[in-house]
Protein backbone atom coordinates (compact mmCIF):
# COMPACT_ATOMS: atom_id res chain seq x y z
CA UNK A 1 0.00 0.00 0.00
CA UNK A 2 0.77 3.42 -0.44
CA UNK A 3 2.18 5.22 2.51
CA UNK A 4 -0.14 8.31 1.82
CA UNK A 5 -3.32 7.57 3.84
CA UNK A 6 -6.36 8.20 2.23
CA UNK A 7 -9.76 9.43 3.89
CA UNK A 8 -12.11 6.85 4.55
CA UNK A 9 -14.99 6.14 2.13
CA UNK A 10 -14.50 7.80 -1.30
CA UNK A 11 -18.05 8.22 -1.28
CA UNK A 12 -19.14 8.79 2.01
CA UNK A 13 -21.22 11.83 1.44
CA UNK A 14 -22.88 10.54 -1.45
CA UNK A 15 -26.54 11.46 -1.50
CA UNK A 16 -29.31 10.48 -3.39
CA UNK A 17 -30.87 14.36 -3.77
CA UNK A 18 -34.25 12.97 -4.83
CA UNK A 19 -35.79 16.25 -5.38
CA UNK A 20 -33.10 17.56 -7.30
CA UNK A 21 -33.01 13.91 -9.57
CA UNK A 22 -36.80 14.89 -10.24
CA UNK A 23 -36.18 17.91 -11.70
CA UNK A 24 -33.21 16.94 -13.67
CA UNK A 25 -35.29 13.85 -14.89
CA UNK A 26 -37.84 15.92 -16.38
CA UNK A 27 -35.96 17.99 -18.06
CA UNK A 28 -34.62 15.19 -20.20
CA UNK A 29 -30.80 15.29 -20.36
CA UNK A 30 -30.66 16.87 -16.93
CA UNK A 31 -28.86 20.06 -18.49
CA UNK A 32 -30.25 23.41 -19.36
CA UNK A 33 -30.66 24.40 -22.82
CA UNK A 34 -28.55 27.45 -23.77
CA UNK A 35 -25.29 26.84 -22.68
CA UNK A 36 -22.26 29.65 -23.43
CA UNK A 37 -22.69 29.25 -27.47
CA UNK A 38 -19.01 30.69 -28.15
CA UNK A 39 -18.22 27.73 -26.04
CA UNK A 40 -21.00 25.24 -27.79
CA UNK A 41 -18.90 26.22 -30.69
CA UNK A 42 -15.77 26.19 -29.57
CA UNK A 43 -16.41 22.05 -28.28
CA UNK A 44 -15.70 20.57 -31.36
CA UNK A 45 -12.73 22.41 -32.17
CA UNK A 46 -9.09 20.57 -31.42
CA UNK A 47 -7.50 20.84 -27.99
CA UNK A 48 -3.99 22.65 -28.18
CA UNK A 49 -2.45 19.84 -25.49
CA UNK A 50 0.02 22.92 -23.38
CA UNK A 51 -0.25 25.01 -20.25
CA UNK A 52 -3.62 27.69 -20.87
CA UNK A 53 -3.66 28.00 -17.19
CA UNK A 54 -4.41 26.68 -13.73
CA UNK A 55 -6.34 23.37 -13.80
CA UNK A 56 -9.90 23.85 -12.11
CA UNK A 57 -10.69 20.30 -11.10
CA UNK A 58 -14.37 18.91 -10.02
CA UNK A 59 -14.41 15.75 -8.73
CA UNK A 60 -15.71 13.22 -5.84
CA UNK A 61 -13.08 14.34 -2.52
CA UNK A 62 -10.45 12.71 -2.39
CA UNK A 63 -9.95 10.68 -5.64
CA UNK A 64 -6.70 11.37 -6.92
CA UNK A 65 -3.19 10.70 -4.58
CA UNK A 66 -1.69 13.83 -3.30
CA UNK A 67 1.67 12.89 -4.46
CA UNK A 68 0.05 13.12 -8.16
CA UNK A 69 -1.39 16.36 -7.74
CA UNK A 70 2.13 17.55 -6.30
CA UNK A 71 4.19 16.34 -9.43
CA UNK A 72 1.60 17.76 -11.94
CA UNK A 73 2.01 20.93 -10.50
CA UNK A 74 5.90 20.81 -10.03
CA UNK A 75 6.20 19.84 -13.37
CA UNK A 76 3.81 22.11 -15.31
CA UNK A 77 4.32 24.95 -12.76
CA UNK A 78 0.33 25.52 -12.54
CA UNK A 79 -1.76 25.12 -9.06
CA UNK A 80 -4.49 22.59 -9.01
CA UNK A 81 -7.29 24.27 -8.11
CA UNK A 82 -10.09 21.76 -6.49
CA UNK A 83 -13.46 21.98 -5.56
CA UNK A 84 -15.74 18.58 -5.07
CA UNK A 85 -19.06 17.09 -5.62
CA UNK A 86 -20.99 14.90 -3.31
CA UNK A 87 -23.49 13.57 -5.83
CA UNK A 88 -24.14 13.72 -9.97
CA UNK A 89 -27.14 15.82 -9.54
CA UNK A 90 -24.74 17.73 -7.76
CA UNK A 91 -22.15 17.91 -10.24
CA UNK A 92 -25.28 18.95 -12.71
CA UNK A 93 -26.53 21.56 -10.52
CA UNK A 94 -23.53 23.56 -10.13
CA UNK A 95 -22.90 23.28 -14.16
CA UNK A 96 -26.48 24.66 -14.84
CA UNK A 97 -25.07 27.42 -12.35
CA UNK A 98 -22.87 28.41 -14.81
CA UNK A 99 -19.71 27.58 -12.37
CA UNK A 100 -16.79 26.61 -14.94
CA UNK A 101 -14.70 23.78 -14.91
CA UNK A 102 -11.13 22.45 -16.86
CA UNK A 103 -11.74 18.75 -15.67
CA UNK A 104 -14.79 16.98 -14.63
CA UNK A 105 -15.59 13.10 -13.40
CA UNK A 106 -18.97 12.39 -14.07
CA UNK A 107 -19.95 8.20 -14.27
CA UNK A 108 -21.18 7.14 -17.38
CA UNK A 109 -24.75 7.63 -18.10
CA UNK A 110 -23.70 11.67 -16.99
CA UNK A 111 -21.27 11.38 -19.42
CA UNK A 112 -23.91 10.33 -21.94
CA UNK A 113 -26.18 13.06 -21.21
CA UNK A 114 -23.44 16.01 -20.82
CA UNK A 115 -22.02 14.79 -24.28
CA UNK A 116 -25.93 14.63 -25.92
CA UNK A 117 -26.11 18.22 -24.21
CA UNK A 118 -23.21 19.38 -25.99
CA UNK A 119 -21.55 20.41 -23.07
CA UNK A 120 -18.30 18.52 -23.22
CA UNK A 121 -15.44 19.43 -26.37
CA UNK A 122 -14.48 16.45 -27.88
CA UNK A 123 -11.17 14.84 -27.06
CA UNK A 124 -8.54 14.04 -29.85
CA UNK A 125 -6.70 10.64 -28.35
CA UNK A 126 -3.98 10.80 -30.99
CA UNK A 127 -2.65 13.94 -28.76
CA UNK A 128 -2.33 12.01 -25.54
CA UNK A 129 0.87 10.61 -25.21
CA UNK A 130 -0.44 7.48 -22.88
CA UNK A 131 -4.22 7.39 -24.50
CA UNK A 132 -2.74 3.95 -25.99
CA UNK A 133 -2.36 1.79 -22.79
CA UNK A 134 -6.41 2.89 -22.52
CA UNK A 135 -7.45 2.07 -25.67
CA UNK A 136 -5.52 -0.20 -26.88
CA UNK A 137 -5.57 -2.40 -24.20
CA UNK A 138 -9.43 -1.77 -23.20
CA UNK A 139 -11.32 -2.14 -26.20
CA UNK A 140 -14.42 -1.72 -24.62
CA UNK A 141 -13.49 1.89 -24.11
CA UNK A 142 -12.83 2.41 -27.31
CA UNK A 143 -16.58 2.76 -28.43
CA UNK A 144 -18.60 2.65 -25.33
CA UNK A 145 -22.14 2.68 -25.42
CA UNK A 146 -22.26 6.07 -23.56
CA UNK A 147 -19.66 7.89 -25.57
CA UNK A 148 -19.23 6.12 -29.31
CA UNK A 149 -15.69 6.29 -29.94
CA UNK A 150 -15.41 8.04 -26.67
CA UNK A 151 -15.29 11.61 -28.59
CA UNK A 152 -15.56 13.28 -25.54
CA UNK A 153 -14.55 10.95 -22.46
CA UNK A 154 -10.90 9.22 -21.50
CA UNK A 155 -12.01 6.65 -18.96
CA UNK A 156 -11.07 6.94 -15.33
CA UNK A 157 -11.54 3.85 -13.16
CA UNK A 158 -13.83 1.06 -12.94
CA UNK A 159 -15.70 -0.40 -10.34
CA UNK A 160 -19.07 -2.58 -9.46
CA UNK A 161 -21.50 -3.31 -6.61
CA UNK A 162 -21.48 -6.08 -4.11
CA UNK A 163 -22.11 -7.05 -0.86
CA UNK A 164 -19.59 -6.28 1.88
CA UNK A 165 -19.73 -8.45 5.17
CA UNK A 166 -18.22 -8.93 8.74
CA UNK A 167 -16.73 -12.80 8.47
CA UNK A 168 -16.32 -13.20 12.22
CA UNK A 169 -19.90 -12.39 12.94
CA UNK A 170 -21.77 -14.02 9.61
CA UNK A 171 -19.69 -16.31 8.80
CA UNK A 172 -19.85 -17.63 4.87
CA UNK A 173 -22.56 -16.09 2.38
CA UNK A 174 -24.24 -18.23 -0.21
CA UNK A 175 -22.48 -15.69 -2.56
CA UNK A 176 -26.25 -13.90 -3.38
CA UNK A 177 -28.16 -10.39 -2.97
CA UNK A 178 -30.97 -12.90 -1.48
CA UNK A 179 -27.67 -12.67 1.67
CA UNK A 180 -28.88 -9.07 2.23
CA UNK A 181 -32.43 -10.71 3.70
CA UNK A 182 -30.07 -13.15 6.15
CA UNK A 183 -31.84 -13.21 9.64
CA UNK A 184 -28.99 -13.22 11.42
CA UNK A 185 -28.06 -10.21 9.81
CA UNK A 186 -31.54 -8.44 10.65
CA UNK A 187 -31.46 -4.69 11.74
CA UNK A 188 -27.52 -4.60 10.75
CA UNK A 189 -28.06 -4.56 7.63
CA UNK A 190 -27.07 -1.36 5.08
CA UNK A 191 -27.94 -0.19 1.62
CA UNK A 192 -26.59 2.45 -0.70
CA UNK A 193 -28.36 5.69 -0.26
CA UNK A 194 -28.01 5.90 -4.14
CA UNK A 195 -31.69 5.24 -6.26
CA UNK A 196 -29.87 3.40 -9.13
CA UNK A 197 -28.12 0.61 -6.64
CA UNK A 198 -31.08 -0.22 -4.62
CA UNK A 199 -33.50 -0.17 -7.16
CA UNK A 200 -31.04 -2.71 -8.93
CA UNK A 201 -30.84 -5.09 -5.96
CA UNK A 202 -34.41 -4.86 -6.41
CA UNK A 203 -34.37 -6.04 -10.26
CA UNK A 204 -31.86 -8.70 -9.93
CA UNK A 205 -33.37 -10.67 -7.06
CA UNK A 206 -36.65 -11.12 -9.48
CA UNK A 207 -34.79 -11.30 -12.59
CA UNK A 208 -36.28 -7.46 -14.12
CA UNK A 209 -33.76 -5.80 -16.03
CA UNK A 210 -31.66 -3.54 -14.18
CA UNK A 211 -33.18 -0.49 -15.44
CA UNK A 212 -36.43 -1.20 -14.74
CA UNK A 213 -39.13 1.27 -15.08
CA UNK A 214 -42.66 0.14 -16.43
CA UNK A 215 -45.39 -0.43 -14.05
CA UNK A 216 -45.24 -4.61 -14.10
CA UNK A 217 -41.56 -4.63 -13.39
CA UNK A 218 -40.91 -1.53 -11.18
CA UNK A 219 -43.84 -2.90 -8.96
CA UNK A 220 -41.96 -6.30 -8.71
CA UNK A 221 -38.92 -4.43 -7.62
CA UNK A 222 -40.35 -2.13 -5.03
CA UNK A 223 -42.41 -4.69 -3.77
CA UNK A 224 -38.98 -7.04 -3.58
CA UNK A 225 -37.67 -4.22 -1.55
CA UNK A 226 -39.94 -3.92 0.88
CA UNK A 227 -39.84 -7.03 1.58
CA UNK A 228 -36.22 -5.56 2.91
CA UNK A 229 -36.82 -2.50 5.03
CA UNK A 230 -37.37 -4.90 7.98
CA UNK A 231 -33.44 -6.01 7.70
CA UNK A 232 -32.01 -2.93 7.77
CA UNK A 233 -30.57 -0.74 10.16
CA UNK A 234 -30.40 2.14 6.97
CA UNK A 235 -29.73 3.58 3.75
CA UNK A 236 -26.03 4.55 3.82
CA UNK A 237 -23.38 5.28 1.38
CA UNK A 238 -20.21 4.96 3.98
CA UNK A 239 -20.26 1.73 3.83
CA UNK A 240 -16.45 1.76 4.57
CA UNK A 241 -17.07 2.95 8.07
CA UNK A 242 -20.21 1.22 8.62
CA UNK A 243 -18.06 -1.94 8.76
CA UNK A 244 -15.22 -1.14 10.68
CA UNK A 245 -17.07 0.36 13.37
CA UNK A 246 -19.40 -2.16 13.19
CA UNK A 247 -22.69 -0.62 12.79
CA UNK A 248 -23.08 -2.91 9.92
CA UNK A 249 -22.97 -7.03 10.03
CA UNK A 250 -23.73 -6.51 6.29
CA UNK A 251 -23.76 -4.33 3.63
CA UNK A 252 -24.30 -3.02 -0.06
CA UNK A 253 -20.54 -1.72 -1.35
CA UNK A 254 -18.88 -0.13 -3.73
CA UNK A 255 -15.59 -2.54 -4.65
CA UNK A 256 -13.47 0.24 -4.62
CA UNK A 257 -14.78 1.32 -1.13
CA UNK A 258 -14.41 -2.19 -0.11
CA UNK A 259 -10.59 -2.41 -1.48
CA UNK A 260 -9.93 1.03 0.34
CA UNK A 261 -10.66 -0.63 3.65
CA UNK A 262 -8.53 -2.86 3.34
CA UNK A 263 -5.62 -0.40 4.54
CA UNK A 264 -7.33 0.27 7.65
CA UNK A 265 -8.91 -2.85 9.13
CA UNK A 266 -6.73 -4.34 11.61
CA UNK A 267 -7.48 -7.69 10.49
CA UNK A 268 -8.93 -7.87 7.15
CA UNK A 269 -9.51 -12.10 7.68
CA UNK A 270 -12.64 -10.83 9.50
CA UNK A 271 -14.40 -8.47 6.31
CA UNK A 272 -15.33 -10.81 3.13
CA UNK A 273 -17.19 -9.28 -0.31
CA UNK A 274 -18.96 -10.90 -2.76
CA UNK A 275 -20.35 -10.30 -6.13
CA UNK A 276 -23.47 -11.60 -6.45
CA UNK A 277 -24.67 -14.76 -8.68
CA UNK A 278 -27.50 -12.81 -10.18
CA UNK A 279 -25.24 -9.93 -11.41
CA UNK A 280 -23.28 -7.47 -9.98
CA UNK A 281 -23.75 -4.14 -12.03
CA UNK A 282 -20.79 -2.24 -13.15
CA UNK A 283 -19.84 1.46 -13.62
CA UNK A 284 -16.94 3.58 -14.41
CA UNK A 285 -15.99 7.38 -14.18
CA UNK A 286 -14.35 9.46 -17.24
CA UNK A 287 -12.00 12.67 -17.19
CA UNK A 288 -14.14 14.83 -19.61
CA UNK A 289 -13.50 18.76 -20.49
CA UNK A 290 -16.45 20.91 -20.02
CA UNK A 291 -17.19 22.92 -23.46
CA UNK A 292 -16.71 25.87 -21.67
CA UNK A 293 -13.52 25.26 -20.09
CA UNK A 294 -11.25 28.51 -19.64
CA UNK A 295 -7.80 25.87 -19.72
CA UNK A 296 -8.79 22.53 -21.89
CA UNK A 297 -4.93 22.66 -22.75
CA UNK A 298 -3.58 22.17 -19.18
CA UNK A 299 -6.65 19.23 -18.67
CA UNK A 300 -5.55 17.76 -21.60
CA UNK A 301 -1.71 17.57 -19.87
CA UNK A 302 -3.18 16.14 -16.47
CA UNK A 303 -5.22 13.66 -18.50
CA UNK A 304 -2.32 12.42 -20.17
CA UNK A 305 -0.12 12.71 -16.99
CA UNK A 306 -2.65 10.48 -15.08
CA UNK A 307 -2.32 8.09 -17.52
CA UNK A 308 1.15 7.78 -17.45
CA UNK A 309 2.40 4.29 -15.50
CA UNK A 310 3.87 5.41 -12.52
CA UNK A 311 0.86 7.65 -11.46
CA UNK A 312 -1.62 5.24 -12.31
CA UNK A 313 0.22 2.90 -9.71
CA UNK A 314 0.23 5.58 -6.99
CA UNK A 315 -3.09 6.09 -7.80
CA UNK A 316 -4.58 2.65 -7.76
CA UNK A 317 -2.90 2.33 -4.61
CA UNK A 318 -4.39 5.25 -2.74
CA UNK A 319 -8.19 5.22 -4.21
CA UNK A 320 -8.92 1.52 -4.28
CA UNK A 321 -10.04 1.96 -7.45
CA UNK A 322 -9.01 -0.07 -10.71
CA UNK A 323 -8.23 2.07 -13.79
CA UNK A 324 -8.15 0.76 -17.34
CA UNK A 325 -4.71 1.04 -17.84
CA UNK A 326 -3.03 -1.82 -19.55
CA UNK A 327 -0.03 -2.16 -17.59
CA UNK A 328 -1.90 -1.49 -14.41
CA UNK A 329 -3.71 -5.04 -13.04
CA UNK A 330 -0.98 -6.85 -10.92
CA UNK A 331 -0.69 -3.61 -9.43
CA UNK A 332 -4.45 -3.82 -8.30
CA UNK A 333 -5.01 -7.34 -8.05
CA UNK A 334 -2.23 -7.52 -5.38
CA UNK A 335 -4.04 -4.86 -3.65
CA UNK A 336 -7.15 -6.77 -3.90
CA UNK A 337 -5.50 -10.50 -2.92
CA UNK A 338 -8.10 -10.46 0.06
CA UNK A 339 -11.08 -9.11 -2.02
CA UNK A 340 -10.54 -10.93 -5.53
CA UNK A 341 -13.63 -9.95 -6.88
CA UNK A 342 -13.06 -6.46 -6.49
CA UNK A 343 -11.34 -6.96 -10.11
CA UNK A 344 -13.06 -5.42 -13.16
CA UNK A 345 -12.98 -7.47 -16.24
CA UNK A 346 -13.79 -6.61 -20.05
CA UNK A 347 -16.04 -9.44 -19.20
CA UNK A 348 -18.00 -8.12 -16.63
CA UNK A 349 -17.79 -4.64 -18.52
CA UNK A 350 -18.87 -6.27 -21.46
CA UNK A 351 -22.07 -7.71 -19.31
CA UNK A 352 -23.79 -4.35 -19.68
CA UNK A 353 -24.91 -4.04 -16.30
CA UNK A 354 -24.30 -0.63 -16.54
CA UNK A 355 -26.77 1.62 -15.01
CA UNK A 356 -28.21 3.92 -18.33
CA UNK A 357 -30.41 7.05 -18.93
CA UNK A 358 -34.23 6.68 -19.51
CA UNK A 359 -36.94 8.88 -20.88
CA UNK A 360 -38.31 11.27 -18.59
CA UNK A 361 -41.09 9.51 -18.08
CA UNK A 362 -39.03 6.54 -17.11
CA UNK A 363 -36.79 8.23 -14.79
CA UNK A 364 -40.26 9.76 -13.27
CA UNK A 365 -41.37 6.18 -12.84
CA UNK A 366 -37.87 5.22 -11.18
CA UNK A 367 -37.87 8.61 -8.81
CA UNK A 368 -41.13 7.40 -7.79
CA UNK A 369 -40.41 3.85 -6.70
CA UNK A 370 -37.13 5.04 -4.79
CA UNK A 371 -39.29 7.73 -2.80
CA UNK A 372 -42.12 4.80 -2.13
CA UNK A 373 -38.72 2.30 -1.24
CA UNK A 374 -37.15 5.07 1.11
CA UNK A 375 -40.39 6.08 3.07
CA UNK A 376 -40.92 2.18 3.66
């Protein structure tokens, strides 16, 4: 492990902002209309890849090793200037504020709606020095379903959704989401506070697809779920914590979050995860360059500096997090050795369980049933 210590939980203050997902739902892509049009012009133009400037960076806390954020700026001689989200609609909210960015994060079906909205300049790989250890060694990156030919997107790291579980008080799982109704688990048991995740424990357990939303199968997944809300003690994204203080026997993780802890449990024999049988759904986050970006030059450089092989090992190290970097995966399955199926594959990329954008209507329909799942 890295001797940089990271803060617990790189998604601890995740929240599901219901209210604000309603609005955003409705208005389709979940972007206002009428962006800066100098800059709606300017997005497909080519990137100059040198130093325009400081690099204004939004992104989840925490997500990127200090040490890396130290050489980038020794090396370019520009200050990294951060400010963080604690939730997509989040992340949307303050870009329909009109609050500028160089580099943003956002997970994939985001990225799908900021590039529909126009609001991300497209990305020339052939100018990034280390775009090849991506691309060429992920081909599923190369024309994702949320980004074809990922115009617009470099992808960032990879992760998926399990269950996360105290050993020494549960013993062995029968490696299924039906775990998360164990009775000797009840009232100790945790779920995401994220719509998406729940709502696809939900769908797997009955066999609906993941992104459920019509009336026949969204009633078979709330109704699975409330079948639940006797179990748990909650609706938490800190998993990470919830664990090793032990407010949680059990738990619905992020594998990242999961492969984080593993620095600081004192005995990690005791904590077990497990991707379920029925599917565990995958996701991934991509460096992307706002269309109104005041320095898409120096976000181009930390792009490309992120990808180079050194940083991606200090940075797989500190976040947990696996990033599709050929080169990179004895670096994170080492890290993992306790939680093996914490690894990513093109496989289980490949699976589409990918969480993806509906109509309004549908996301209506899926606000709805997480309100009705949350209020029990």
């Amino acid at each position: 492990m890295s001797p940089e210590e990271p803060t617990p939980s790189r998604r601890a203050f995740l929240r599901a902002c219901t209210a604000a997902a309603v609005g955003l739902s409705a208005a389709g892509c979940g972007f206002v209309a009428g962006a800066d049009p100098a800059a709606e012009a300017a997005a497909n133009e080519p990137i100059d890849v040198r130093v325009d400037g400081d690099l204004v960076y939004f992104n989840w806390a925490d997500f990127v090793a200090p040490a890396v954020f130290e050489g980038f700026q020794r090396e370019y001689g520009v200050k990294v200037v951060q400010s963080n989200f604690d939730s997509m609609e989040g992340m949307a909210a303050k870009l329909n504020a009109g609050n500028r960015y160089d580099i943003i994060f956002p997970t994939a079906k985001w990225a799908q709606r900021l590039a529909d909205g126009g609001r991300l300049r497209r990305i020339d790989h052939t100018r990034l020095r280390n775009a090849e250890a991506v691309f060429g060694g992920y081909d599923y990156f190369a024309d994702p379903w949320y980004d074809p030919g990922s115009a617009h997107t470099v992808p960032f790291i990879m992760y998926k959704t399990g269950i996360g579980w105290r050993r020494d008080r549960l013993g062995d799982l029968e490696g299924s989401w039906d775990d998360l109704w164990n009775p000797r688990a009840k009232g100790r048991v945790f779920v995401l506070d994220d719509r998406d995740e729940v709502l696809g424990v939900g769908a797997l357990t009955v066999g609906a697809d993941l992104n459920a939303s019509g009336s026949g199968e969204i009633g078979r997944v709330t109704g699975k779920l409330r079948s639940l809300r006797p179990h748990l003690r909650g609706f938490s994204s800190d998993s990470y914590n919830n664990l090793l203080n032990g407010n949680a026997d059990m738990t619905q993780a992020w594998s990242g979050d999961m492969a984080a802890m593993l620095a600081q449990a004192k005995d990690p024999s005791v904590l077990g995860f497990q991707a379920p049988r029925e599917g565990t759904p995958v996701n991934s986050d991509c460096y992307a360059i706002p269309a109104d970006a005041e320095h898409p030059g120096t976000a181009m450089l930390f792009i490309d500096y992120m990808l180079r092989p050194d940083n991606v090992r200090r940075n797989i190290e500190y976040i947990g997090y696996p990033m599709p970097v050929a080169g990179s995966e004895d670096t994170y399955r080492a890290l993992v050795e306790p939680f093996p199926e914490c690894l990513v594959t093109q496989d289980d990329l490949k699976a589409g369980l990918f969480f993806r954008n509906g109509t309004p209507e549908a996301e209506r329909a899926r606000d709805a049933a997480w309100t009705e799942v949350k209020a029990g």
